[in-house]
N, C-alpha and C. Protein backbone atom coordinates (compact mmCIF):
# COMPACT_ATOMS: atom_id res chain seq x y z
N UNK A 1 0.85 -1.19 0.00
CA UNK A 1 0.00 0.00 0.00
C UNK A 1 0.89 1.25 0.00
N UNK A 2 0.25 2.32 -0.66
CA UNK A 2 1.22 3.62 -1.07
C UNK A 2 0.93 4.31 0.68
N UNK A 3 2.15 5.06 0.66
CA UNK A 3 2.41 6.29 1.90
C UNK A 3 2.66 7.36 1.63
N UNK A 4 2.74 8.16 1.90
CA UNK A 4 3.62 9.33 2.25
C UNK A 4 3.80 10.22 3.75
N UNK A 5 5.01 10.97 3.77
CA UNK A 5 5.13 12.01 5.31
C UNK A 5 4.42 13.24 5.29
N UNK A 6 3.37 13.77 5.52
CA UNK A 6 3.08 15.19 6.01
C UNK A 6 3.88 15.66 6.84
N UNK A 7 4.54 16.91 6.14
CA UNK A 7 5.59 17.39 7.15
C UNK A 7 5.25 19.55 6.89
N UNK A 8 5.59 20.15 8.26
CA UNK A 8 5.11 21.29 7.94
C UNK A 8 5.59 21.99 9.05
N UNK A 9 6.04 23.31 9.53
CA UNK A 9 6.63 23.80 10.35
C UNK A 9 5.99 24.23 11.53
N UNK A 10 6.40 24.62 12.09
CA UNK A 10 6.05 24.79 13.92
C UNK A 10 5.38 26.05 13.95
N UNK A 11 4.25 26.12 14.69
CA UNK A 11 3.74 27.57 14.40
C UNK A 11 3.73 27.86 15.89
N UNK A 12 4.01 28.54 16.49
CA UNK A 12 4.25 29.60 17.72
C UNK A 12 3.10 29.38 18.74
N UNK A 13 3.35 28.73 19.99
CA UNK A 13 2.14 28.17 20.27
C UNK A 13 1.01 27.62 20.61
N UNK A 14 1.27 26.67 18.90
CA UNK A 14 -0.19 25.61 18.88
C UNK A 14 0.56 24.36 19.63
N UNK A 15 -0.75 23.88 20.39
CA UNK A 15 -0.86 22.51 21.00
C UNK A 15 -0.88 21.25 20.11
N UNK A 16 -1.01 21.57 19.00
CA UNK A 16 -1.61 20.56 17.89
C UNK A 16 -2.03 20.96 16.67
N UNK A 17 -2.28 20.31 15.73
CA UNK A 17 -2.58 20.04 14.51
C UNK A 17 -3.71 19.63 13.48
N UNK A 18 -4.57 20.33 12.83
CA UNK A 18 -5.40 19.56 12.20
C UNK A 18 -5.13 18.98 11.13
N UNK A 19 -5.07 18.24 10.11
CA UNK A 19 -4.61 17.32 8.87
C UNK A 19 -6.08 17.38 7.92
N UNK A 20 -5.54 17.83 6.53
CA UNK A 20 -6.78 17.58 5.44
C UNK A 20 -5.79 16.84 4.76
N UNK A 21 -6.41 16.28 3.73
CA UNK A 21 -5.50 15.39 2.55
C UNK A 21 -6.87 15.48 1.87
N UNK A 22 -6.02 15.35 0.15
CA UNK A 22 -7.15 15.63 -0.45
C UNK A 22 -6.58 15.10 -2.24
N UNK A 23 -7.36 14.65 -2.98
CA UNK A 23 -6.70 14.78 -4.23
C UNK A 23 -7.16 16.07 -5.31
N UNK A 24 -7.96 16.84 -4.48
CA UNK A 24 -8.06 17.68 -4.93
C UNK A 24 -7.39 19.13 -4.67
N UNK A 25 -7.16 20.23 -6.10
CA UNK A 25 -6.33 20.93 -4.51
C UNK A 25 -7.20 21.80 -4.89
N UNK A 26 -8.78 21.93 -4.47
CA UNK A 26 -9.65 23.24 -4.22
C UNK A 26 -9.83 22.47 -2.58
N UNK A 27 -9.44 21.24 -2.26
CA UNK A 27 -10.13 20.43 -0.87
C UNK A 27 -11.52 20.56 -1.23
N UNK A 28 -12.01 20.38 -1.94
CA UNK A 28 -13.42 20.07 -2.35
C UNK A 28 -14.03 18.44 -2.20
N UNK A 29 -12.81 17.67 -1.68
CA UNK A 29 -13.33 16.38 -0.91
C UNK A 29 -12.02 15.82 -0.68
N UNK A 30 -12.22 14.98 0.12
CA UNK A 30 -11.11 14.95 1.09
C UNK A 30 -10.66 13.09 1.32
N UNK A 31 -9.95 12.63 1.59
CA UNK A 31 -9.20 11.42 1.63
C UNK A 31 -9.87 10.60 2.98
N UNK A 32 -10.49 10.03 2.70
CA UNK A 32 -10.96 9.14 3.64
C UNK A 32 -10.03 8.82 4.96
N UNK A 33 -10.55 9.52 6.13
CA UNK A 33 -10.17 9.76 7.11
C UNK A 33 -9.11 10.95 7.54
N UNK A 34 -8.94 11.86 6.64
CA UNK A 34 -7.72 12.89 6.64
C UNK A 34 -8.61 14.53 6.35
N UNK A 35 -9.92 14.73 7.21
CA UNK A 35 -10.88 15.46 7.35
C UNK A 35 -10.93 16.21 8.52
N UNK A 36 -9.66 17.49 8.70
CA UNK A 36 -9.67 17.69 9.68
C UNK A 36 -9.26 17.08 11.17
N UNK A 37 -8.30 15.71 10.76
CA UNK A 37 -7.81 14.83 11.11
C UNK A 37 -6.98 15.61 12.69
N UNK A 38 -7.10 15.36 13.90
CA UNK A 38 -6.36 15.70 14.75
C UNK A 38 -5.34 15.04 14.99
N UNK A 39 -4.01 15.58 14.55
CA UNK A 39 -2.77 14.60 14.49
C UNK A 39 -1.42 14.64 15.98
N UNK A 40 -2.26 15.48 16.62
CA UNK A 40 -1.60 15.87 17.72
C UNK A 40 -0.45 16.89 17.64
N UNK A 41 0.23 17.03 18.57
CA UNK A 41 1.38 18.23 18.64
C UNK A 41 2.47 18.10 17.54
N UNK A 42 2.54 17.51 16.56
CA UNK A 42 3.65 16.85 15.56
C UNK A 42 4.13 18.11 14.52
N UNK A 43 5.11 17.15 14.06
CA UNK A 43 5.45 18.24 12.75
C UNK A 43 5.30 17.40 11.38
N UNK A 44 5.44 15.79 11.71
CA UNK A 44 5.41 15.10 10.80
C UNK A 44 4.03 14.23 10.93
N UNK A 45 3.89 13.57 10.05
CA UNK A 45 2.61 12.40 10.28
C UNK A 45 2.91 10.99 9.39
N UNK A 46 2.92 10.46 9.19
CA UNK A 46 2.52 9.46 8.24
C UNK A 46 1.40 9.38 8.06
N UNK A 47 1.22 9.50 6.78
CA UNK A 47 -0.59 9.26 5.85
C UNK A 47 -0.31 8.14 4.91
N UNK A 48 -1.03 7.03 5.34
CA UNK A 48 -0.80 5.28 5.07
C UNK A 48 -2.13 4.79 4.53
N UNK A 49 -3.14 5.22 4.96
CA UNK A 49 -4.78 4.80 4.67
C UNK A 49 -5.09 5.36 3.56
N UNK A 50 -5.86 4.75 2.76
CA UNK A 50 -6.19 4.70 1.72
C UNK A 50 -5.69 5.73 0.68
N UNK A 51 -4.71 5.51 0.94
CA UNK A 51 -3.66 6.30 -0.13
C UNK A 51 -3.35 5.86 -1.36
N UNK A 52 -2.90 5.56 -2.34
CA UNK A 52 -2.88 4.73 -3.65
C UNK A 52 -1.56 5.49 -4.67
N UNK A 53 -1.01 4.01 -5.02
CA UNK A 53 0.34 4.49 -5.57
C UNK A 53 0.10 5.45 -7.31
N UNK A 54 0.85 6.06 -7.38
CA UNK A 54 0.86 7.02 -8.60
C UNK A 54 -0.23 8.04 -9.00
N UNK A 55 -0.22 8.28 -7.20
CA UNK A 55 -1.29 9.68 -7.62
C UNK A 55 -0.75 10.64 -6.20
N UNK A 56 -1.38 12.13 -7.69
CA UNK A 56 -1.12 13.03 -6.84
C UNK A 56 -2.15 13.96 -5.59
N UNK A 57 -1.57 13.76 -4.66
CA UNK A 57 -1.99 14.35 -3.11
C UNK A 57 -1.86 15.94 -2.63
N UNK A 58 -2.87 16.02 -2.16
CA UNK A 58 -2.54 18.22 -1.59
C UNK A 58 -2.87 17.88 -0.12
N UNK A 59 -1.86 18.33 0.77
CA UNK A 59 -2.20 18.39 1.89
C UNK A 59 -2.10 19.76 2.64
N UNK A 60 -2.39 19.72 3.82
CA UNK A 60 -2.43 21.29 4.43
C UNK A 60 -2.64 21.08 6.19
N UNK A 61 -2.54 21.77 6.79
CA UNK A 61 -2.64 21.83 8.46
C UNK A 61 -3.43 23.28 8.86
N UNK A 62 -4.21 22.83 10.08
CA UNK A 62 -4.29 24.25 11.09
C UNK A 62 -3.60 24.27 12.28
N UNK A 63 -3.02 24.99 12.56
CA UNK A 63 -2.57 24.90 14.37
C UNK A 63 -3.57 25.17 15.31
N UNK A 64 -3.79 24.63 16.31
CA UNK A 64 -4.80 24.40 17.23
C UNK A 64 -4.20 25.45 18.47
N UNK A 65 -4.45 25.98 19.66
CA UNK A 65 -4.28 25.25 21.04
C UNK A 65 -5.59 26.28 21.77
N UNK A 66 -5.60 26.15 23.12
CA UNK A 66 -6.80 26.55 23.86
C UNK A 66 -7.61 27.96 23.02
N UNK A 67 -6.34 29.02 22.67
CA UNK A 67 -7.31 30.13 22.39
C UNK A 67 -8.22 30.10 20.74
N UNK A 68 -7.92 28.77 20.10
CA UNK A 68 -8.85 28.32 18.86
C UNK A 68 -7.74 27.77 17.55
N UNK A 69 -8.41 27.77 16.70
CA UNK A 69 -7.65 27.28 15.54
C UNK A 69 -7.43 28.19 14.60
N UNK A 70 -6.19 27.89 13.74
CA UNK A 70 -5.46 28.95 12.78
C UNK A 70 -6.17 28.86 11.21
N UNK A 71 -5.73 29.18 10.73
CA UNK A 71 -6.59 29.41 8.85
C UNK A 71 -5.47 28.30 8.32
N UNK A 72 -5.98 27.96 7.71
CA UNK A 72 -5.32 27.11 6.62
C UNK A 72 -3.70 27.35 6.39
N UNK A 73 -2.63 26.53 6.58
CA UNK A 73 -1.66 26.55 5.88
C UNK A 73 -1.36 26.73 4.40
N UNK A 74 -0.13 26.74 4.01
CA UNK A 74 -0.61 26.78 2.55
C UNK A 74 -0.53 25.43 2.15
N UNK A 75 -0.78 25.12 0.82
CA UNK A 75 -1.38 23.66 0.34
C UNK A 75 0.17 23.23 -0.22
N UNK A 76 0.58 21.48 0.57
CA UNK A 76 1.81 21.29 -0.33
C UNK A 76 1.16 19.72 -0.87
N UNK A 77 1.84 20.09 -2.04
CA UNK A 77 1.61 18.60 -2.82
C UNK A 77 2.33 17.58 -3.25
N UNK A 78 2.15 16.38 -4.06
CA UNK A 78 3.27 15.43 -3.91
C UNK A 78 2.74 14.32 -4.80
N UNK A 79 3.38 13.55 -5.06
CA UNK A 79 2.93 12.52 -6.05
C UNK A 79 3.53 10.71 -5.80
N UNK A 80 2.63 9.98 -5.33
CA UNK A 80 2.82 8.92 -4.69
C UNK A 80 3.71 8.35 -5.32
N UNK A 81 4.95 7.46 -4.82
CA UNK A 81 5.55 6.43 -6.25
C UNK A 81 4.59 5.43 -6.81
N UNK A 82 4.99 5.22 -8.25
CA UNK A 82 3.69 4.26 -8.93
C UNK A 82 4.55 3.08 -8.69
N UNK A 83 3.43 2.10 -8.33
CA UNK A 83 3.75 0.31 -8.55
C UNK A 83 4.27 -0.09 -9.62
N UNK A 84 5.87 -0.78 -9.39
CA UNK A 84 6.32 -1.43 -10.41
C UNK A 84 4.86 -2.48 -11.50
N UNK A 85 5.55 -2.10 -12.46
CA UNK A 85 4.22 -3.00 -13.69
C UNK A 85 4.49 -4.58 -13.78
N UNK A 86 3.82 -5.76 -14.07
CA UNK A 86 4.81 -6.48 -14.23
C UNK A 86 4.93 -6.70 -15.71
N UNK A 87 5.66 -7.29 -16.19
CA UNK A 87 5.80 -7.63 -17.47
C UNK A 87 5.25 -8.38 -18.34
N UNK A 88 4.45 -7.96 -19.47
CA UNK A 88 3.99 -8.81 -20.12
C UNK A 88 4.69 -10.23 -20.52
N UNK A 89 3.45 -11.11 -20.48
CA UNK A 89 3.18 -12.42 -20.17
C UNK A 89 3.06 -12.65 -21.82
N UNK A 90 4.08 -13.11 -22.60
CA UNK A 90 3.98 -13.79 -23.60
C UNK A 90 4.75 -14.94 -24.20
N UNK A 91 3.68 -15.40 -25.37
CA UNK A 91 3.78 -16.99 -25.86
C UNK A 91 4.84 -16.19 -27.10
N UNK A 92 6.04 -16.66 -26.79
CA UNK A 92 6.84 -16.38 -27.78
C UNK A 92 7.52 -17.38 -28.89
N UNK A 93 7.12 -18.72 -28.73
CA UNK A 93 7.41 -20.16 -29.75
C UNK A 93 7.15 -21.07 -29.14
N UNK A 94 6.17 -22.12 -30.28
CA UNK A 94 6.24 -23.13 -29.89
C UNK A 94 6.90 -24.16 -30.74
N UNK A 95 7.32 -25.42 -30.33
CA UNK A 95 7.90 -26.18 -31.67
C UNK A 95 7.04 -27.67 -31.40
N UNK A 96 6.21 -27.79 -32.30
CA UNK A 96 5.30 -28.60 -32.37
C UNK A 96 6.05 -29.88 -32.95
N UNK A 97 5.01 -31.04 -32.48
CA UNK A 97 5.64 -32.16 -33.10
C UNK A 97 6.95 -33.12 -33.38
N UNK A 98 7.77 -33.03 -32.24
CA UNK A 98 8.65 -34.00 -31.72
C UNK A 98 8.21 -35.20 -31.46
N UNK A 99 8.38 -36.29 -32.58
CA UNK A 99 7.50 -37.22 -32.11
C UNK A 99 8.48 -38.24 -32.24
N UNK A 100 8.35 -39.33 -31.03
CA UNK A 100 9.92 -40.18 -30.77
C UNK A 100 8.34 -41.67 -31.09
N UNK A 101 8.13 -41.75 -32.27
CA UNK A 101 7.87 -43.43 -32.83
C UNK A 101 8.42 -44.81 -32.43
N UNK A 102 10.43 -44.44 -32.65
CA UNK A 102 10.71 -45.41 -32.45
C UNK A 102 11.28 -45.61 -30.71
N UNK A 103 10.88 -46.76 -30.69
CA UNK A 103 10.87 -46.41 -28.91
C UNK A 103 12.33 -46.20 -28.54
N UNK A 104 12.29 -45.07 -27.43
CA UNK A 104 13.89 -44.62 -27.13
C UNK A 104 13.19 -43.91 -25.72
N UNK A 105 14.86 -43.99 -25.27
CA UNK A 105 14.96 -43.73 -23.29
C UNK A 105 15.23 -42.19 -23.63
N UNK A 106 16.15 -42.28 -25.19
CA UNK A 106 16.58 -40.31 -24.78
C UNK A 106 16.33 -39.36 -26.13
N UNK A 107 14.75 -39.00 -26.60
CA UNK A 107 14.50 -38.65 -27.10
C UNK A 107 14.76 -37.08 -27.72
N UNK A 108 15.25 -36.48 -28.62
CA UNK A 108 15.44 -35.31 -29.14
C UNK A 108 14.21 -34.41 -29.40
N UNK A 109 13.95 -33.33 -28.91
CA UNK A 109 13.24 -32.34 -28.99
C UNK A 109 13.48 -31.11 -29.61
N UNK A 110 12.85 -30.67 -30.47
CA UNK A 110 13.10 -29.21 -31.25
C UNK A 110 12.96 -28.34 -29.99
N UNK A 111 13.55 -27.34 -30.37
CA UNK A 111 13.05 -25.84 -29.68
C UNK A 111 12.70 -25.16 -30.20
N UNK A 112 11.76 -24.19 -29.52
CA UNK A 112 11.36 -22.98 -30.47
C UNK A 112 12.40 -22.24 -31.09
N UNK A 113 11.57 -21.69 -32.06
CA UNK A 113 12.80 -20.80 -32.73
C UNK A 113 13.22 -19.38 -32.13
N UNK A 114 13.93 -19.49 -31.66
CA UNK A 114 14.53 -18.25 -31.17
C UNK A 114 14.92 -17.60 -29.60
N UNK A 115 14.94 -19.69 -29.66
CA UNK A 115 14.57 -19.46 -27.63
C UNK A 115 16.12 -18.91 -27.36
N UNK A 116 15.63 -18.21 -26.06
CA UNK A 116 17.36 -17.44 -25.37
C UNK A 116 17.25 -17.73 -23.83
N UNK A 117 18.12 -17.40 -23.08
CA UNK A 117 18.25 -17.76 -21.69
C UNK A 117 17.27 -17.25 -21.10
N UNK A 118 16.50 -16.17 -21.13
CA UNK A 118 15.43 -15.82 -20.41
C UNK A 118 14.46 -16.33 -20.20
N UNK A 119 14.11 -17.08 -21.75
CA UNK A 119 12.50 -17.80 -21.52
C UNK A 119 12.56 -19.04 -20.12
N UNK A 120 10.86 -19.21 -20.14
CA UNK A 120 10.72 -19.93 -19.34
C UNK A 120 10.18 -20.94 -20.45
N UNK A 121 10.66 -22.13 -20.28
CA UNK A 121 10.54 -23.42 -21.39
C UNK A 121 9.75 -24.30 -20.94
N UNK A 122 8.58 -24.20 -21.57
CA UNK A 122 7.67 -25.75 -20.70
C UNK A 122 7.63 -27.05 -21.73
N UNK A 123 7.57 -27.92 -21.42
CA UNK A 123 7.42 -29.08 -22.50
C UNK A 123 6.74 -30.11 -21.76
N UNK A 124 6.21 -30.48 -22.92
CA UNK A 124 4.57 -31.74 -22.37
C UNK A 124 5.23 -32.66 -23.13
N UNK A 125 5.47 -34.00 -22.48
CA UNK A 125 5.78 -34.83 -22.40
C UNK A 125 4.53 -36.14 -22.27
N UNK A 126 3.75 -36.38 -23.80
CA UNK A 126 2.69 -37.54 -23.61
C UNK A 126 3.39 -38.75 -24.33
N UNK A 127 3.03 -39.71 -23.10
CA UNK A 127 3.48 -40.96 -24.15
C UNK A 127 3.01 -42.19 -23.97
N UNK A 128 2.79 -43.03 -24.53
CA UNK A 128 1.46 -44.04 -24.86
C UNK A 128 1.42 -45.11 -23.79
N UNK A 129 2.13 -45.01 -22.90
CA UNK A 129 2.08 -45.86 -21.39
C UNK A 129 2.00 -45.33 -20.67
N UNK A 130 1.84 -45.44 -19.43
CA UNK A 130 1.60 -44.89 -17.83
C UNK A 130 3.63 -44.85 -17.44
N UNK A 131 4.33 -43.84 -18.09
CA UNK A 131 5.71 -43.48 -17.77
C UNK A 131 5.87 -42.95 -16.56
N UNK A 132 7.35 -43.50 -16.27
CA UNK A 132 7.83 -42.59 -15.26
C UNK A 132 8.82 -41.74 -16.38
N UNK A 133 9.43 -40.78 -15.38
CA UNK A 133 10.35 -39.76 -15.89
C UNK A 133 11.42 -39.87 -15.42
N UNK A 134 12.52 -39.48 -15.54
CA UNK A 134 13.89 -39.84 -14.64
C UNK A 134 13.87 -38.15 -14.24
N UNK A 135 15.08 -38.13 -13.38
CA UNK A 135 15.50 -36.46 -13.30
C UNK A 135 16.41 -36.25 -14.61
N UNK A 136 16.25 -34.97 -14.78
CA UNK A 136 17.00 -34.24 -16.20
C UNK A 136 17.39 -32.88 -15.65
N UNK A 137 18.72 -32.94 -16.02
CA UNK A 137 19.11 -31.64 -15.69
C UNK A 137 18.58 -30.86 -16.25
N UNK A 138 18.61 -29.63 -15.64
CA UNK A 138 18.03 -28.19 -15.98
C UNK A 138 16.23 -28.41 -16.60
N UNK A 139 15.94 -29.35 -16.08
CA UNK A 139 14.25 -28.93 -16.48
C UNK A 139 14.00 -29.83 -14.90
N UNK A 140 12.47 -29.49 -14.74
CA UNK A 140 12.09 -29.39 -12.95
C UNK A 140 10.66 -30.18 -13.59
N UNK A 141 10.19 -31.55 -13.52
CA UNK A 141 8.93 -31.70 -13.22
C UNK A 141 8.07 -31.37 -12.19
N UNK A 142 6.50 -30.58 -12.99
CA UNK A 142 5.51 -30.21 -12.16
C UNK A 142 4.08 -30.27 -12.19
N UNK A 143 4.22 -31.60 -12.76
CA UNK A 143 3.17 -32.53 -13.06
C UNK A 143 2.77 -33.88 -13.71
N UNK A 144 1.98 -34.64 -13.30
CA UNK A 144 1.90 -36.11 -14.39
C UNK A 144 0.68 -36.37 -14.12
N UNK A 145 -0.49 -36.28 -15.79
CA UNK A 145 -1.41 -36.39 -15.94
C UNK A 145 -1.77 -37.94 -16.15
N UNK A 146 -1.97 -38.82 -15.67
CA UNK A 146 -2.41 -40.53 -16.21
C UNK A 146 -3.87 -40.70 -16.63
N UNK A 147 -3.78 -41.40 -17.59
CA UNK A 147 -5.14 -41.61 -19.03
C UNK A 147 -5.31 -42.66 -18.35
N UNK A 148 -6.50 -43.28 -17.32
CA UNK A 148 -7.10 -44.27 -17.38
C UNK A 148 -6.38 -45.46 -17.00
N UNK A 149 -5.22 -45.39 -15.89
CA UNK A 149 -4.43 -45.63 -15.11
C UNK A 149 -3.26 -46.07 -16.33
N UNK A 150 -3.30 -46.63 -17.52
CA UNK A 150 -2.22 -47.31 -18.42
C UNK A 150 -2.05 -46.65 -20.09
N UNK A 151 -3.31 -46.29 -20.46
CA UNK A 151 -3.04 -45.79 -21.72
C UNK A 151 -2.29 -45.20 -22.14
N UNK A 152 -2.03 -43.84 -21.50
CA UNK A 152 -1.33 -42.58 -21.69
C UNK A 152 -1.14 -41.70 -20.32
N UNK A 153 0.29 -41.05 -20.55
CA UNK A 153 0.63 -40.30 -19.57
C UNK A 153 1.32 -39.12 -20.17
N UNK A 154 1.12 -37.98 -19.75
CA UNK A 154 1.21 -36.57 -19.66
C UNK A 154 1.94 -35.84 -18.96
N UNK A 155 3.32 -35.44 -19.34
CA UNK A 155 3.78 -34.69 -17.72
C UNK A 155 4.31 -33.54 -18.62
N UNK A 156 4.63 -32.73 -17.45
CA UNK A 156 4.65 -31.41 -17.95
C UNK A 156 6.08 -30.72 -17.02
N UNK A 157 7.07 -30.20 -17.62
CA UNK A 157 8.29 -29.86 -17.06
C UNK A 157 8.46 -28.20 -17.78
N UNK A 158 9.23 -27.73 -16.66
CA UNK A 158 9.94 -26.69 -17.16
C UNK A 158 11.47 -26.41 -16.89
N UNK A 159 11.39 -25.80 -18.10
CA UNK A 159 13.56 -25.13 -17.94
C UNK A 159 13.66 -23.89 -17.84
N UNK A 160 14.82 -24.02 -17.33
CA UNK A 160 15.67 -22.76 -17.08
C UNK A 160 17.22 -22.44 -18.15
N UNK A 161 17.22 -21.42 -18.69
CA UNK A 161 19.06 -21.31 -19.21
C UNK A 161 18.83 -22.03 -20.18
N UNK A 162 17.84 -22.89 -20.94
CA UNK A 162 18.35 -23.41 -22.31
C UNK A 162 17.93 -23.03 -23.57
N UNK A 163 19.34 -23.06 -24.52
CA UNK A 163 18.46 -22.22 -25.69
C UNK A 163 19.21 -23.13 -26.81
N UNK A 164 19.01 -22.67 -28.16
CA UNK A 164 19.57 -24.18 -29.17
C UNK A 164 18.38 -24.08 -29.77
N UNK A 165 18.08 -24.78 -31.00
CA UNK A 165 17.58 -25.62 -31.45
C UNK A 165 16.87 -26.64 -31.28
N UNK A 166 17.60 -27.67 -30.40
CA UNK A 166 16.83 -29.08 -30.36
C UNK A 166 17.51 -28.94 -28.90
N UNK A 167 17.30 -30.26 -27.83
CA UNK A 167 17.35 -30.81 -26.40
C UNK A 167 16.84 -32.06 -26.76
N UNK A 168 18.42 -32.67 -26.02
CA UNK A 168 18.58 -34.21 -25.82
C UNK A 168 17.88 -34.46 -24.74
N UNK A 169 16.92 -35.50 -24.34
CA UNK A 169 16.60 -35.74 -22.48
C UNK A 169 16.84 -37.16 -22.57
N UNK A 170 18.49 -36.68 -21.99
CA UNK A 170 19.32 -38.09 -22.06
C UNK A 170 18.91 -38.80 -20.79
N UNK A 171 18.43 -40.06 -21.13
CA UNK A 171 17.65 -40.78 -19.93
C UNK A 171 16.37 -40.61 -19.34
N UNK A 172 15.55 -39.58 -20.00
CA UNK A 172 14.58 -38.92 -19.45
C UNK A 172 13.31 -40.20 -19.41
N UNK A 173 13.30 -41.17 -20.12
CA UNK A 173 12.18 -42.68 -19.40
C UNK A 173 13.40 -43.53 -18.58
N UNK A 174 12.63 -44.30 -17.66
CA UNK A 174 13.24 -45.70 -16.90
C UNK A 174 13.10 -46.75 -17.90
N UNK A 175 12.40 -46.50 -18.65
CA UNK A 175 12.52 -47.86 -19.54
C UNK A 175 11.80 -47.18 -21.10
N UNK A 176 12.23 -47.98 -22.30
CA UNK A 176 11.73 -47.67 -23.91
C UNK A 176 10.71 -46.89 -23.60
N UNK A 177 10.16 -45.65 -24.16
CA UNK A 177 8.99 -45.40 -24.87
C UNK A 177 8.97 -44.83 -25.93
N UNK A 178 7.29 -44.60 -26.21
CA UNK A 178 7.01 -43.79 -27.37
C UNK A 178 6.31 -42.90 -27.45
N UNK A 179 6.16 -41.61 -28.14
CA UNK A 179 5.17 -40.66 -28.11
C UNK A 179 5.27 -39.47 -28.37
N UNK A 180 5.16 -38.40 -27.47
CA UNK A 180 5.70 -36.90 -28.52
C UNK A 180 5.74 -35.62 -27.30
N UNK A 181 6.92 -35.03 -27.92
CA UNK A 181 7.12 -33.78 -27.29
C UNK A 181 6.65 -32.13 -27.71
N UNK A 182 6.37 -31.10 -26.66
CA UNK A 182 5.64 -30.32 -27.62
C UNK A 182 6.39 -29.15 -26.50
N UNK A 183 7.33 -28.06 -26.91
CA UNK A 183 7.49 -26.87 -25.99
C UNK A 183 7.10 -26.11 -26.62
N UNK A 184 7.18 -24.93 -25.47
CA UNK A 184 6.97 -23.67 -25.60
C UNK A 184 8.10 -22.66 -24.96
N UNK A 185 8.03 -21.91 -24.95
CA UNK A 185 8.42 -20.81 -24.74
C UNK A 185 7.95 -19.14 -24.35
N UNK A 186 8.29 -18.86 -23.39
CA UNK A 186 7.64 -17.47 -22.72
C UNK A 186 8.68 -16.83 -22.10
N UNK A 187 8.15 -15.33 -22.04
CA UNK A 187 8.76 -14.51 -21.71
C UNK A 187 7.82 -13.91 -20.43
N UNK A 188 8.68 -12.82 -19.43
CA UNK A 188 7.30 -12.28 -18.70
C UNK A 188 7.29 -13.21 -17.30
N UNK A 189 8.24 -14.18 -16.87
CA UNK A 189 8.51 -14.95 -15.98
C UNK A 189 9.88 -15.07 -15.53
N UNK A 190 9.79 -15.50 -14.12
CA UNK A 190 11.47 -15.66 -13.82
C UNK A 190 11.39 -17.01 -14.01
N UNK A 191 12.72 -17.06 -15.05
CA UNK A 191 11.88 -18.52 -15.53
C UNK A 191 13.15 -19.89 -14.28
N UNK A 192 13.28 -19.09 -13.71
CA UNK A 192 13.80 -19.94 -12.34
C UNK A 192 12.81 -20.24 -11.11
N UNK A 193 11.38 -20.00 -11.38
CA UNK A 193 10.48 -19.63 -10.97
C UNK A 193 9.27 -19.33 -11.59
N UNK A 194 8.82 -20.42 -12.14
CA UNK A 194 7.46 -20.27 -13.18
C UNK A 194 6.28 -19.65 -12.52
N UNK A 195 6.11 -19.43 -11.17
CA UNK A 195 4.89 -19.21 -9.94
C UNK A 195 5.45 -17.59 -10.15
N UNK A 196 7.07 -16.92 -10.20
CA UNK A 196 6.53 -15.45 -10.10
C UNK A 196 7.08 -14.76 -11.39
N UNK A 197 5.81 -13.78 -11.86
CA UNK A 197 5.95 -12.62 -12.69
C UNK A 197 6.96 -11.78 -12.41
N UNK A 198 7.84 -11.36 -13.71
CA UNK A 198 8.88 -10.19 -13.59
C UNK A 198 8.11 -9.10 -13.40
């Protein structure tokens, strides 16, 4: 949530402080809860409530103490920092149709065209038995879909750092199969970290 300091000088005196905040600067309506706000004897305040990043704020004070309250300060203004954006989320290649027929433990996969170290690389991995997967460097399984406990199985991995053409997944079954590989490629992710947005 956005903040900022109300800060304003000492007037000769006052016991205290009144606080407006406003995004307007006639104060023709006022910031939810910052209405004449009694902030006590201060010079500073923090204004934290419903404040909102990348907008601009007018604030102002009265000095208070027993013999009444002062006229308006003059109006100072300010402009919240705006929330980092995150980065668009895009499908930047896919390379369709890696299809390993003849049965093999370490099947070759195209890559998209033009993959570079940044992307985040997912590849679906279906193949006509209920497979296991071995571990493979630099890609992280994070899922395995099973067809009807034996037909077909589905898993789904992602990489980090690889770029090329094609990817060997040397050893990637425990035993022969067959079936087909399909990546992609995206940008818009830490792709060391498929769960967070840049």
């Amino acid at each position: 949530m956005a903040n900022f300091s109300a800060n304003w000088n000492a007037s000769t005196g006052a016991t205290g402080y009144y606080l407006d905040v406003s995004i307007d600067t006639n104060f023709g309506s006022f910031v939810t809860g910052y209405n004449n706000l009694n902030v006590g004897n201060v010079l500073t305040y923090s204004v934290n409530a419903n404040i909102k990043a990348g907008t601009t704020y007018y604030y102002r004070v009265r000095a208070y103490n027993a013999g009444g309250t002062s006229g308006n300060s003059n109006t100072i203004s300010l402009t919240t920092t705006a929330c980092p954006g995150y980065a668009t989320i895009a499908l930047d290649g896919t390379a369709f149709g890696t299809t390993f027929t003849t049965a093999t433990q370490s099947p070759v996969a195209n890559l998209p065209s033009g993959v570079r170290a940044g992307h985040l690389l997912l590849a679906w991995v279906v193949t006509n038995t209920n497979s296991t997967l071995s571990s493979i460097s630099g890609w992280t399984q994070i899922g395995t879909s099973v067809n009807n406990g034996v037909d077909s199985t589905a898993h789904l991995l992602y990489g980090a750092g690889i770029t090329g053409s094609s990817w060997t997944f040397t050893n990637l079954f425990t035993a022969t199969e067959t079936g087909l590989i399909v990546i992609t490629a995206w940008s818009g992710f830490d792709n060391l970290n498929p769960k967070k947005r840049l």
